[in-house]
Protein backbone atom coordinates (compact mmCIF):
# COMPACT_ATOMS: atom_id res chain seq x y z
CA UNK A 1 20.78 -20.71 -8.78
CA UNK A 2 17.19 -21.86 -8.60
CA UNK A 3 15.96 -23.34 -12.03
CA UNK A 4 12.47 -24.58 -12.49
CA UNK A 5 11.04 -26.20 -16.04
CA UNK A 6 8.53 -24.79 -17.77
CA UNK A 7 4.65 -25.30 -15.80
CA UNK A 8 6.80 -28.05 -13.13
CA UNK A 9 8.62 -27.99 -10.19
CA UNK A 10 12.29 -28.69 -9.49
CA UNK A 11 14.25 -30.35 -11.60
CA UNK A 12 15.00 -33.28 -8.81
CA UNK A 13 14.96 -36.86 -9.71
CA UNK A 14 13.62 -40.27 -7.54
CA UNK A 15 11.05 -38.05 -5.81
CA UNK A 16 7.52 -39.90 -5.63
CA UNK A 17 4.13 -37.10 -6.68
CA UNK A 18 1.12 -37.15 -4.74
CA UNK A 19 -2.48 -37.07 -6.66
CA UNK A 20 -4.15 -34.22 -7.42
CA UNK A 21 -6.00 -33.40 -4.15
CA UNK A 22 -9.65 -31.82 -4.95
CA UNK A 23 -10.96 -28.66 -2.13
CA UNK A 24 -13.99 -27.28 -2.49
CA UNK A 25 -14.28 -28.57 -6.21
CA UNK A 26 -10.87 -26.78 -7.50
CA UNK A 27 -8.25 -28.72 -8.14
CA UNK A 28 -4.97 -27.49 -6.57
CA UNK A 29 -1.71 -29.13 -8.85
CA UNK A 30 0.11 -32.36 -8.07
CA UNK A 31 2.88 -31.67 -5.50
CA UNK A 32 5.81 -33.28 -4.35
CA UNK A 33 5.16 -35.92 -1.47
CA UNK A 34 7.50 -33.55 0.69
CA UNK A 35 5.92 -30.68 0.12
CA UNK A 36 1.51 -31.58 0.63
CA UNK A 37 0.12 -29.33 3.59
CA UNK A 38 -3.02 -30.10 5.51
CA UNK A 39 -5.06 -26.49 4.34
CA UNK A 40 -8.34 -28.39 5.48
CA UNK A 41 -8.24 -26.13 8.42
CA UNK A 42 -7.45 -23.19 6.24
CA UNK A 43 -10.88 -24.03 3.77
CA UNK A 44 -12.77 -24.26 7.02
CA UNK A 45 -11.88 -20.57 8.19
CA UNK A 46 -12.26 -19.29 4.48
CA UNK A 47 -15.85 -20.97 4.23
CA UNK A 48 -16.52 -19.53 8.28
CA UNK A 49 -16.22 -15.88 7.02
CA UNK A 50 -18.30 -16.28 3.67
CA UNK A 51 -20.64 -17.88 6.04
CA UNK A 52 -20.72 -14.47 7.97
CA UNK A 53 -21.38 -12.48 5.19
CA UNK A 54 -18.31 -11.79 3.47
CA UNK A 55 -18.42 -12.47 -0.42
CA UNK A 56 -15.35 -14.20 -1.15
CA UNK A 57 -12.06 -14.97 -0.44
CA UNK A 58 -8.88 -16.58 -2.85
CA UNK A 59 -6.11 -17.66 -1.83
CA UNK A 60 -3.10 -19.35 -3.75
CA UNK A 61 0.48 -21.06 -2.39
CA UNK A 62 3.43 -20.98 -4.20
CA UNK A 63 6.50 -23.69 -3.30
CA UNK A 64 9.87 -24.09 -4.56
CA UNK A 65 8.71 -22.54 -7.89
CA UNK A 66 4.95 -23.97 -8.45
CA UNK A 67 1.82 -23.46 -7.03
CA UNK A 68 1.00 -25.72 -4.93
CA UNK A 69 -2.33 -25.34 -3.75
CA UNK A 70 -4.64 -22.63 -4.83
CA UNK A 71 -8.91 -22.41 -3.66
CA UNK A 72 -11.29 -19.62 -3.91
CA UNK A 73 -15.15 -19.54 -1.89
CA UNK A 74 -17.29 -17.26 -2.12
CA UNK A 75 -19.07 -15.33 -4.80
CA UNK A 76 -17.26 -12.72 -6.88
CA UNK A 77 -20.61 -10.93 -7.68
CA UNK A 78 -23.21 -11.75 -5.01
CA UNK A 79 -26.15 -9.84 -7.04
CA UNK A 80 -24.84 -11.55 -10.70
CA UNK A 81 -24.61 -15.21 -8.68
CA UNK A 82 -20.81 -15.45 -9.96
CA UNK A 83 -18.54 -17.47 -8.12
CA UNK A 84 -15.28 -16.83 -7.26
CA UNK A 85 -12.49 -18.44 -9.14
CA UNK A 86 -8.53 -18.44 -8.56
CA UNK A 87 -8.40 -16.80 -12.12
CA UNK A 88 -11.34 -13.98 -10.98
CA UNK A 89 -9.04 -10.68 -11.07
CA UNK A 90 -9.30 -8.56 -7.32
CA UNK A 91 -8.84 -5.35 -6.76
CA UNK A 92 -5.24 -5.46 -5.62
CA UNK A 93 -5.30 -1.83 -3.97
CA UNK A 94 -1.68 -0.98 -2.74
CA UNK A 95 -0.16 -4.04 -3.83
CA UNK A 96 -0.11 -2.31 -7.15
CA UNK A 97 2.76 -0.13 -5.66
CA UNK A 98 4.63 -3.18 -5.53
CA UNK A 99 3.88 -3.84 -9.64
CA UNK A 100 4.76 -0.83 -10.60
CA UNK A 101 8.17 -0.83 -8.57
CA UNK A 102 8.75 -3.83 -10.84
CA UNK A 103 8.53 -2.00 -13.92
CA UNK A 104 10.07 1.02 -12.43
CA UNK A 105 13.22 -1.07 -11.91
CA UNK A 106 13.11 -2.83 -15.54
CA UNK A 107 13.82 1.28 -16.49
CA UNK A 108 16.31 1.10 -13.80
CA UNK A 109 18.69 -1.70 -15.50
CA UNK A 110 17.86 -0.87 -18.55
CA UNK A 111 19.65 2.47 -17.66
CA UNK A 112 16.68 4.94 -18.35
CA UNK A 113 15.85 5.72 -14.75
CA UNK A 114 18.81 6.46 -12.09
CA UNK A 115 17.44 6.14 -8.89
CA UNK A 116 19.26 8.98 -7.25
CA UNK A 117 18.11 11.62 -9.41
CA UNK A 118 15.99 13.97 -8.65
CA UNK A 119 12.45 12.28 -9.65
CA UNK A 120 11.52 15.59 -11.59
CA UNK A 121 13.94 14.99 -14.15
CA UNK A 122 11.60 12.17 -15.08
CA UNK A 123 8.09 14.19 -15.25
CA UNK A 124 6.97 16.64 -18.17
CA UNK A 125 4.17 19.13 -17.37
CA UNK A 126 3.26 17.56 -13.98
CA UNK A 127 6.20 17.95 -11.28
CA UNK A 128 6.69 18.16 -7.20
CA UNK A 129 6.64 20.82 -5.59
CA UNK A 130 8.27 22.92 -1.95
CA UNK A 131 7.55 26.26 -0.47
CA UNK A 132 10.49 25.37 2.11
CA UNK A 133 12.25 22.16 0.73
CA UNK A 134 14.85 21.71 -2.00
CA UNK A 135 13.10 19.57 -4.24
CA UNK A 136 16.25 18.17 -5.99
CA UNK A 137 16.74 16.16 -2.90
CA UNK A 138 13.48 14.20 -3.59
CA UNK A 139 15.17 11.60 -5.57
CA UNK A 140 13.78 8.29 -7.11
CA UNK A 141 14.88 6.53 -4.63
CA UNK A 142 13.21 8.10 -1.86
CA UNK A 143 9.72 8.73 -3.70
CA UNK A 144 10.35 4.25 -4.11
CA UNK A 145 10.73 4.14 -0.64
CA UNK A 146 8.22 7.24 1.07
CA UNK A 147 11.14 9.57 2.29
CA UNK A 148 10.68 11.64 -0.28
CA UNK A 149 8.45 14.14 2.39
CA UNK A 150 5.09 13.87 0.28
CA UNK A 151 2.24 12.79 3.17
CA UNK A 152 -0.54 10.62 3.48
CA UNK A 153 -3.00 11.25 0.12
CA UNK A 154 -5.90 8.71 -0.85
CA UNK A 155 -8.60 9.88 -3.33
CA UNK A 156 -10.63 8.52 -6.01
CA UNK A 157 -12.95 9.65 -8.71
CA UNK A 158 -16.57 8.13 -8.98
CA UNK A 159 -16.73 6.36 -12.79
CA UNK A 160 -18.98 8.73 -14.81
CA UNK A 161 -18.03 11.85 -12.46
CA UNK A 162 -17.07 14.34 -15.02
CA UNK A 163 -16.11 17.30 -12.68
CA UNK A 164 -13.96 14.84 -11.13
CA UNK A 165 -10.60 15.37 -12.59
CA UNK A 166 -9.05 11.48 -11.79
CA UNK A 167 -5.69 12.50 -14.01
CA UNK A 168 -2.27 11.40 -12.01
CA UNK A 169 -1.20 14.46 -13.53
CA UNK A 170 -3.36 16.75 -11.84
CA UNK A 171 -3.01 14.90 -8.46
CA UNK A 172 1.01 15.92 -8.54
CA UNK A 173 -0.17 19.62 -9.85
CA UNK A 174 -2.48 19.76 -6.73
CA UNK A 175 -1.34 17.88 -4.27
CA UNK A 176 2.83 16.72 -4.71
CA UNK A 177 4.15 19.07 -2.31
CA UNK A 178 6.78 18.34 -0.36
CA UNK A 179 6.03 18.54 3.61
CA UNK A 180 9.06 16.97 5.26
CA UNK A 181 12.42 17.67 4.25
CA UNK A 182 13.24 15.11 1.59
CA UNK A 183 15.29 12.08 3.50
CA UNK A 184 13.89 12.79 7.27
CA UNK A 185 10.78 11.04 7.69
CA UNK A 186 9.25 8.15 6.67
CA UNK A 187 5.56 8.62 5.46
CA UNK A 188 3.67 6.47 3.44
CA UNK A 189 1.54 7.97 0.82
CA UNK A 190 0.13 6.91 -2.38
CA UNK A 191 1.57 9.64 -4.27
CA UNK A 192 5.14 8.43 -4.20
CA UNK A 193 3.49 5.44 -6.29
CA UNK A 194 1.04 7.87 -8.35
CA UNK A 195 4.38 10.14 -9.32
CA UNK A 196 6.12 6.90 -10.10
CA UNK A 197 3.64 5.52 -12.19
CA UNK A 198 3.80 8.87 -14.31
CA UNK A 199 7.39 8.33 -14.77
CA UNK A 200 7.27 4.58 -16.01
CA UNK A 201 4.76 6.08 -18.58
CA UNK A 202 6.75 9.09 -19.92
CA UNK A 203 9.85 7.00 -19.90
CA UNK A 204 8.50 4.41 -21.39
CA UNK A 205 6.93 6.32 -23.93
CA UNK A 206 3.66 4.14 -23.34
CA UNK A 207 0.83 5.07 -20.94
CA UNK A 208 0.96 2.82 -17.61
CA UNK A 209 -1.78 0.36 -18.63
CA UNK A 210 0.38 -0.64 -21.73
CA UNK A 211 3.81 -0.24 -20.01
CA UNK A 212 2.69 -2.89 -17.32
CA UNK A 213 1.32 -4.96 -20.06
CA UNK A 214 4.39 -5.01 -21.62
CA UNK A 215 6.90 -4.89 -19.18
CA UNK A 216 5.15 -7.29 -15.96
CA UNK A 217 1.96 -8.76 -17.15
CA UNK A 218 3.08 -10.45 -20.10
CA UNK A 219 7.05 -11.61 -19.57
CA UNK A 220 5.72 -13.19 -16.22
CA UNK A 221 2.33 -14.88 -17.69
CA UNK A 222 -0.06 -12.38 -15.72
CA UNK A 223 -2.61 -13.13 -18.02
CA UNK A 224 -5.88 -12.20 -15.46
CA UNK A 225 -3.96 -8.34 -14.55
CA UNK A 226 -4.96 -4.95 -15.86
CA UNK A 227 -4.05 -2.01 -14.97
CA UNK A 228 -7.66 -1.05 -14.06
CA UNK A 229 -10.93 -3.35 -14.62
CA UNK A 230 -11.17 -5.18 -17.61
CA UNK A 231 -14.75 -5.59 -19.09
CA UNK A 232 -14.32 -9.43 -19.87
CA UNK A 233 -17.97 -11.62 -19.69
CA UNK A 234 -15.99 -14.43 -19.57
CA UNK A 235 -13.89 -13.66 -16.54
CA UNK A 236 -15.60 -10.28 -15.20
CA UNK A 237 -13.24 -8.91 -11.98
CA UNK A 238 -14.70 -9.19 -8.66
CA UNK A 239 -17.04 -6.44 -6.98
CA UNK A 240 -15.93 -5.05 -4.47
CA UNK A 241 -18.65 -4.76 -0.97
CA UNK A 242 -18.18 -2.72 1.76
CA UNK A 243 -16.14 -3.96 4.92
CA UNK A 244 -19.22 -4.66 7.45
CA UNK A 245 -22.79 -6.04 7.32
CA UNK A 246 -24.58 -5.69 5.02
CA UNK A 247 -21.95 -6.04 3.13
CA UNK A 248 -23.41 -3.09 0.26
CA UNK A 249 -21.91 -3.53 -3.04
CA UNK A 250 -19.66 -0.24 -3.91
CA UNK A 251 -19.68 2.15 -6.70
CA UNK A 252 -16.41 1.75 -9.08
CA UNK A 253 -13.91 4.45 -8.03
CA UNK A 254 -10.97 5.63 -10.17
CA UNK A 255 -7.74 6.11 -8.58
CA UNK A 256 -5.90 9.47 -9.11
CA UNK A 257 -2.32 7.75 -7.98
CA UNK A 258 -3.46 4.76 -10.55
CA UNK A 259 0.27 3.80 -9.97
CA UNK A 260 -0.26 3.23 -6.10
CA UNK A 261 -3.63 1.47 -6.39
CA UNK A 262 -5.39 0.34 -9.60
CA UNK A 263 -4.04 -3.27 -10.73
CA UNK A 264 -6.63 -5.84 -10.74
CA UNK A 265 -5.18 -9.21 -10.75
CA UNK A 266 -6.36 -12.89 -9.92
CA UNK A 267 -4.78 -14.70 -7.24
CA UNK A 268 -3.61 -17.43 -9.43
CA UNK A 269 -1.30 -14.82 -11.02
CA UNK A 270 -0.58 -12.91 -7.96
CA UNK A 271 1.72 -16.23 -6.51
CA UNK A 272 3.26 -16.30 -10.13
CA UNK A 273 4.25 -12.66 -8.95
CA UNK A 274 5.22 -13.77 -6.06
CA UNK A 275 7.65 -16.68 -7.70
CA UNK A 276 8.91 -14.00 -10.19
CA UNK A 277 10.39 -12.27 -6.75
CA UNK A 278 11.59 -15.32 -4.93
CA UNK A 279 13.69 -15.61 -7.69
CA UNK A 280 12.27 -18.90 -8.91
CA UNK A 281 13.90 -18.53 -12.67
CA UNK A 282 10.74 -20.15 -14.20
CA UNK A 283 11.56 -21.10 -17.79
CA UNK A 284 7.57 -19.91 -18.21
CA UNK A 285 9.18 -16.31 -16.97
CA UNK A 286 11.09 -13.81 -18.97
CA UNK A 287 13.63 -12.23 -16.11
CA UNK A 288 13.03 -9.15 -16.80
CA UNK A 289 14.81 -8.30 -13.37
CA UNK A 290 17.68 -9.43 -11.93
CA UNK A 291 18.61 -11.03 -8.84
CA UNK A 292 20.59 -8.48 -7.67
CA UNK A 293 17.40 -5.72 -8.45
CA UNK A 294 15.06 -7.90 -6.94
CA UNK A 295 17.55 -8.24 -3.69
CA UNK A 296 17.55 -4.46 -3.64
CA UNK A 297 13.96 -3.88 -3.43
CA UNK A 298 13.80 -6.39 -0.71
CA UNK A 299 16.52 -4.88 0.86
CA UNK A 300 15.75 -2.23 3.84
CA UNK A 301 16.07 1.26 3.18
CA UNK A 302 15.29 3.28 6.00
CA UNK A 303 17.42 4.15 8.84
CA UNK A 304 18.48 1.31 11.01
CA UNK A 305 16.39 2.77 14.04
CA UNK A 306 13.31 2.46 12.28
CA UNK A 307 10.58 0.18 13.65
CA UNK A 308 8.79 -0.37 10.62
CA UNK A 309 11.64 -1.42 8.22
CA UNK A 310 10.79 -0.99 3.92
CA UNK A 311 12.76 -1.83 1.17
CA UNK A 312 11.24 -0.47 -2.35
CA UNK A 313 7.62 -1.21 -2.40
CA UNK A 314 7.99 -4.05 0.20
CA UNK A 315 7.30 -4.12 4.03
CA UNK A 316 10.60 -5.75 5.37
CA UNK A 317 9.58 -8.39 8.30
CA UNK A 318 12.85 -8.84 10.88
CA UNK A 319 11.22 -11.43 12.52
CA UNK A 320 7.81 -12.85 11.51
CA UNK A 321 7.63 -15.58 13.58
CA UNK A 322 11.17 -16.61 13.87
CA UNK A 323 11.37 -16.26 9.55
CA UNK A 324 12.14 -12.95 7.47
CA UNK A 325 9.47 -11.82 6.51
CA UNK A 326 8.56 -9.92 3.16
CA UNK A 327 5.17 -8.15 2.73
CA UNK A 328 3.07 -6.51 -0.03
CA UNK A 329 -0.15 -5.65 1.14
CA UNK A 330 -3.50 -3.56 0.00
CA UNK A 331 -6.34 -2.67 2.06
CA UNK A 332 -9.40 -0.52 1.68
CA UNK A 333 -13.11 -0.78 2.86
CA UNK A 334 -14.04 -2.60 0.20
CA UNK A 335 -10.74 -4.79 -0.91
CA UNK A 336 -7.79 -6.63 1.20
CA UNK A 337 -5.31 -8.26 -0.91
CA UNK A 338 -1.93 -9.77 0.54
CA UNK A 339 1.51 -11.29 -0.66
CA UNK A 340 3.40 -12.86 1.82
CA UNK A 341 7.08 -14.28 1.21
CA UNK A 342 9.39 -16.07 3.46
CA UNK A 343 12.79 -15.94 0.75
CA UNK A 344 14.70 -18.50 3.17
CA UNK A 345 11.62 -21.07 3.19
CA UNK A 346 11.33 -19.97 -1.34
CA UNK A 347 7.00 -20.07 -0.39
CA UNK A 348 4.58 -17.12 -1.24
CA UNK A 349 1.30 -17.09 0.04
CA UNK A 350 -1.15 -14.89 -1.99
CA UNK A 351 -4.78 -13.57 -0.93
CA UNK A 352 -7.76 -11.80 -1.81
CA UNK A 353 -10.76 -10.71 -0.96
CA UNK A 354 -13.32 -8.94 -2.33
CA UNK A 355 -14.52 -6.78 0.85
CA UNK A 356 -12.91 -5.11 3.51
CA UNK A 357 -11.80 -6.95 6.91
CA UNK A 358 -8.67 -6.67 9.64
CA UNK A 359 -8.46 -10.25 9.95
CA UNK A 360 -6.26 -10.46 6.58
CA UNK A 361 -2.86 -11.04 8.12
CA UNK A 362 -4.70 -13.84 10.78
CA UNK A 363 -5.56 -16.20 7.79
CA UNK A 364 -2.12 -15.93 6.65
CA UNK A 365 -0.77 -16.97 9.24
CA UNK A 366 -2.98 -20.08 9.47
CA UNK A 367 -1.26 -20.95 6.21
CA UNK A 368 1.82 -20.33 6.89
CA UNK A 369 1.30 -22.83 9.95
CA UNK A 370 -0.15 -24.99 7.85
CA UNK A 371 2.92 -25.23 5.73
CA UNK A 372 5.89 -25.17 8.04
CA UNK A 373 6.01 -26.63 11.43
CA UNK A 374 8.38 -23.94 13.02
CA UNK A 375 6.02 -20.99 11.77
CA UNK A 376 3.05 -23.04 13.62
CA UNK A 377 4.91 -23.31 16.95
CA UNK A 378 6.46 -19.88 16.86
CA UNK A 379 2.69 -18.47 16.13
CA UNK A 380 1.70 -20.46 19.26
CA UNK A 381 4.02 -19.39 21.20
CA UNK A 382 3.54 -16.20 20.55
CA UNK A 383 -0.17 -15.92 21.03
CA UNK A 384 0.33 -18.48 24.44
CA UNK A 385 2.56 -14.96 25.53
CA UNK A 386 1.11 -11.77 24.21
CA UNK A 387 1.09 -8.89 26.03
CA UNK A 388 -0.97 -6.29 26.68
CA UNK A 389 0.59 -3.30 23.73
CA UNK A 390 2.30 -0.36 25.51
CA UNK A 391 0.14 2.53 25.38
CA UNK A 392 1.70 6.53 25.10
CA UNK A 393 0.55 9.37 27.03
CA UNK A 394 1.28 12.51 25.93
CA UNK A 395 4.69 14.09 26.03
CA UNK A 396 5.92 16.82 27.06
CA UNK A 397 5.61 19.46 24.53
CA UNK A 398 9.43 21.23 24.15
CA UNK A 399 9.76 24.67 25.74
CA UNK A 400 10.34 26.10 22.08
CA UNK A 401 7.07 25.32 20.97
CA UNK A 402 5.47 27.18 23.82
CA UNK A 403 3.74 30.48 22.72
CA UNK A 404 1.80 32.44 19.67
CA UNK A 405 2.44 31.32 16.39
CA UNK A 406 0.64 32.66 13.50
CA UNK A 407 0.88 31.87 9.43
CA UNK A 408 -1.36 29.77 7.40
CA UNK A 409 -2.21 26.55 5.46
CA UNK A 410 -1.71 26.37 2.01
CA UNK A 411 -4.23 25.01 -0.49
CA UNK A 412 -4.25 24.37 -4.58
CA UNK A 413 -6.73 27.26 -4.24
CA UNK A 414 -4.87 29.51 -1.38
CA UNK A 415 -3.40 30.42 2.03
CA UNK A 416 -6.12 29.78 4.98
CA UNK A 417 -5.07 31.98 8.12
CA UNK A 418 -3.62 29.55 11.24
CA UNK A 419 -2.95 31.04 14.56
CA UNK A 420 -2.04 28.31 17.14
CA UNK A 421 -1.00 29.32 21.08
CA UNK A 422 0.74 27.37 22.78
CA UNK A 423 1.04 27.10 27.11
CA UNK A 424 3.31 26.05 29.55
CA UNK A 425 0.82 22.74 30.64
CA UNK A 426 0.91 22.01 27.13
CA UNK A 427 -2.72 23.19 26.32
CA UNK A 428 -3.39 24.45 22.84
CA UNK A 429 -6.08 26.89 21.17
CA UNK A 430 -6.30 27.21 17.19
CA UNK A 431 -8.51 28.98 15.11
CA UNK A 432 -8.22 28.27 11.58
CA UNK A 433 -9.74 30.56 9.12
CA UNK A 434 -13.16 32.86 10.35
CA UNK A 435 -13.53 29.66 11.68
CA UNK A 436 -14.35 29.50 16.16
CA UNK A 437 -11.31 28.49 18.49
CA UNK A 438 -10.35 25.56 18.80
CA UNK A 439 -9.08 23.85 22.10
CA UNK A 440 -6.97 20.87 21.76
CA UNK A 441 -4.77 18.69 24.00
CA UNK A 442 -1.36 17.83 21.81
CA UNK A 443 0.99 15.38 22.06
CA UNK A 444 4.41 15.42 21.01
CA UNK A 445 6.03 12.41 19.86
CA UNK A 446 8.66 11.42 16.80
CA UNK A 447 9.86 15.06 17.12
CA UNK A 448 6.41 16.41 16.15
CA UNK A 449 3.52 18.16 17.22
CA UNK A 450 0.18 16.62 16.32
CA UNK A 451 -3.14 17.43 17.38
CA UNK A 452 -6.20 17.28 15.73
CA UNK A 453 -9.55 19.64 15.22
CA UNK A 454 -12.20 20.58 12.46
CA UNK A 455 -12.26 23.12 10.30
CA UNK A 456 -12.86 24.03 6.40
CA UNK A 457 -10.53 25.19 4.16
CA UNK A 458 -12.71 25.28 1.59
CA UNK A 459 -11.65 22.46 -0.53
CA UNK A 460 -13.04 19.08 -1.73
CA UNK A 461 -13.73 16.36 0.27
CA UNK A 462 -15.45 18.68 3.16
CA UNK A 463 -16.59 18.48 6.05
CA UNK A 464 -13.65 16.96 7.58
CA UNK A 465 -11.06 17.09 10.73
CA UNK A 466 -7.66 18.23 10.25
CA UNK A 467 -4.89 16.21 11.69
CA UNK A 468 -1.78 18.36 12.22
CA UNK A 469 1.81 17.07 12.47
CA UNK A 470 4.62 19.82 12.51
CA UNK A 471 7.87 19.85 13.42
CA UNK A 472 10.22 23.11 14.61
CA UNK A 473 12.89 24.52 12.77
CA UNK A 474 14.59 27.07 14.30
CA UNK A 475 11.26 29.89 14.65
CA UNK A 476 8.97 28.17 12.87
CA UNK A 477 6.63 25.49 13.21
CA UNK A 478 5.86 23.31 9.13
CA UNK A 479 4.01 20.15 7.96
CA UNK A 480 0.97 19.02 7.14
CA UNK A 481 -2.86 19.44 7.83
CA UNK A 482 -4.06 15.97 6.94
CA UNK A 483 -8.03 15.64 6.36
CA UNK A 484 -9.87 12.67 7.83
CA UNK A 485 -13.59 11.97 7.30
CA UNK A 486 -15.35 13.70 10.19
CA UNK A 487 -17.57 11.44 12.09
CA UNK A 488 -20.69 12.62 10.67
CA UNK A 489 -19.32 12.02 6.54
CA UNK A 490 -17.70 8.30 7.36
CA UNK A 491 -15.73 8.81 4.50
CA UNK A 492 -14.19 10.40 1.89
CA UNK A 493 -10.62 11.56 0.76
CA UNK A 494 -7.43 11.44 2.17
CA UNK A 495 -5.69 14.79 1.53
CA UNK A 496 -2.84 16.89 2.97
CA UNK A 497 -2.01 20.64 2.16
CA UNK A 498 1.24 22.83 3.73
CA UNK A 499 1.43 24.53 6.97
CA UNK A 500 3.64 27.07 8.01
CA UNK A 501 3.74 29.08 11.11
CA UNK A 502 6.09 31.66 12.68
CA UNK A 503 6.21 32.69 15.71
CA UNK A 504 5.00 36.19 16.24
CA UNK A 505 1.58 37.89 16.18
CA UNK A 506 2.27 38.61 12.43
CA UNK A 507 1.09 37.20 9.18
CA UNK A 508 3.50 34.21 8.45
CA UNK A 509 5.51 35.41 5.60
């Protein structure tokens, strides 16, 4: 077992300490001789982008239970002239998913939560729904881990929007409808973590700001997180820009899955997260979870065959650079926030940023390599031999799916008419709605048909393309209709809503 005092590092004796080493005018602590990194190259990169317009970036390294090195460039509020501090809280976007797992699984041991129960049993007036699916099968456990056969959902409320209903509770009313059949597919959405949120409130009898308070923030000394922003002059959170230049400061947005995606949190206290899950035993730490629980969520829990492997809120890495890997990661336009373990190597790297960018995972890396030699050559290696990603034609769509299907897709306010057709060179025609005919070239892949086209339904969040993905059981062809922003809107909500067709010339019953 790994015991560490209280604000140290190992209890080890006969080891020489290092100075404090001063970057960028923040101190990082005093480390152990053994364990003092170069990150020089790593402040050079970090100062590169702010150069290029990005506002700031904070990162923080966590080693055999301390932090080891933490630095943050940049300015947290560009038009206010704040700078960035390790202790300035970020948006954490879907890293919160990983937060809330944590107190989901304090319920867990505590015995108030089973995880393979149905994840209704937990909800009040708010609870999923099927037209085709047997609910009951959409346990805990598979909400946790996105086989529960809810699809992709983002959307947000503008702050002072009053016809914007931003209630988790009317998200899962609207929107919690089970597409896939419950244990099939893996699809990650942020309501699994919205509908999980709910139930760590009504079980804890506390609503989800307080319950993370109380059950993560303040046993692990997460004194810079929030469930939401926290108006504090002293420390105000970052603002959050948009991903390219200029660089436009955002509007504050309120999550309606605040479960999935509304923890602020510094980076300082984001590696102290990270410790907590290494299983560091920090005597400045309540465990409030045990090994074992922390193993499990680490652990994967998809099928074997699976190329993307996920345990319960964490991205399981086989082989990330010749280490296992374990990931929790956010991104939006305007936030990227990462924690990165290696268990076998006991180091977290933590990262924010208060905009937008792809290049998130790069810059880990570079610390990683930075930190341990084999992780450097590996990523060498590896970049010496890339090659060029296979690409996917088409497939062949199966002969069952050839042919006139008619039925509909199913919105919170009604049933839209669909009539798809279907030939033998794989060419397909849908109208949707009054709406004109649509010609589309599928492709089938993962057992489903997908294609994509515009059309209204009618909804929120219009104008936007509909991105279909259904699969065939026995006569019929069900998913989802996923919106995307149509080229000409840029952006807007994430959405999905229930599609059945049968195939005849009939209405779909």
């Amino acid at each position: 077992m790994k015991c560490f005092r209280h604000g140290a590092g190992p209890i080890r004796t006969g080891i020489a300490f290092q100075a404090v080493v001063l970057l960028g005018g923040l101190a990082s602590v005093p480390v152990q001789a053994e364990l003092a990194p170069d990150f020089s190259a790593v402040v050079s990169q970090m100062r590169d982008r702010i150069s290029s317009g990005v506002p700031s970036i904070a990162i923080a390294v966590a080693w055999h239970g301390r932090i080891i090195w933490e630095y943050a460039e940049g300015m947290s509020d560009q038009q206010g002239k704040i700078k960035a501090t390790v202790h300035t809280p970020y948006y954490l976007a879907s890293i919160s998913k990983t937060i809330t797992a944590t107190a989901l699984m304090e319920l867990v041991q505590r015995q108030k939560v089973d995880l393979d129960q149905p994840v209704n049993r937990y909800l009040r007036t708010a609870k999923v729904s099927s037209p085709m699916w047997d609910v009951s099968q959409a346990t805990v456990r598979r909400v946790a881990n996105h086989t529960a056969g809810l699809a992709t959902y983002a959307r947000g409320c503008l702050e002072g929007n009053s016809k914007c209903d931003a209630s988790a509770a009317s998200a899962i009313r609207r929107y919690a409808v089970i597409v896939w059949p419950p244990g099939k597919y893996f699809d990650y959405s942020n309501l699994d973590y919205g509908i999980l949120g709910e139930v760590v409130a009504q079980v804890s009898g506390a609503d989800l700001g307080r319950s993370l308070r109380r059950t993560v923030f303040k046993p692990l000394g997460m004194t810079d997180c929030s469930l939401g922003a926290k108006t504090d002059r002293q420390n105000p959170p970052a603002v959050r820009y948009d991903q390219s230049a200029p660089f436009v400061r955002m509007p504050p947005v309120r999550s309606t899955t605040p479960g999935a995606s509304s923890v602020f949190c510094s980076v300082h206290d984001l590696a102290a997260f990270g410790m907590f899950h290494l299983k560091d035993h920090l005597f400045s730490q309540k465990r409030i979870l045990s090994d074992r629980t922390i193993e499990l969520m680490q652990a994967n829990s998809l099928d074997s065959k699976e190329e993307t492997q996920y345990g319960l809120s964490w991205w399981v890495q086989q082989d990330l650079h010749g280490f296992h890997g374990v990931l929790a990661q956010g991104g939006t336009t305007d936030a990227t926030a990462y924690l990165q373990l290696i268990p076998s190597e006991d180091i977290a790297v933590a990262m924010l940023w208060n905009t937008g960018t792809p290049d998130g995972a790069k810059l880990i890396d570079q610390v990683l390599a930075a930190a341990l030699p084999r992780y450097r050559e590996n990523l060498e290696h590896a970049e010496a031999s890339r090659q060029r990603e296979a690409t996917f034609g088409p497939r062949q769509t199966p002969a069952g799916m050839i042919g006139s299907w008619s039925g509909f897709v199913q919105t919170y306010l009604g049933r839209v008419p669909l009539r798809v057709t279907i030939d033998g060179s794989g060419e397909l025609i849908a109208k949707l709605g009054s709406g004109p005919e649509v010609p589309a070239r599928p492709t089938f892949f993962g057992g489903a048909l997908r294609w994509t086209m515009p059309g209204s339904l009618g909804v929120e969040g219009e104008p936007f393309d509909l991105a279909m993905r259904l699969y065939l059981y026995d006569s019929v062809l069900a998913g989802a209709a996923r919106t995307a922003p149509s080229p000409s809107s840029h952006q807007g909500p994430q959405l999905y809503y229930w599609v059945r067709v049968d195939k005849s010339t009939s209405a779909a019953h």
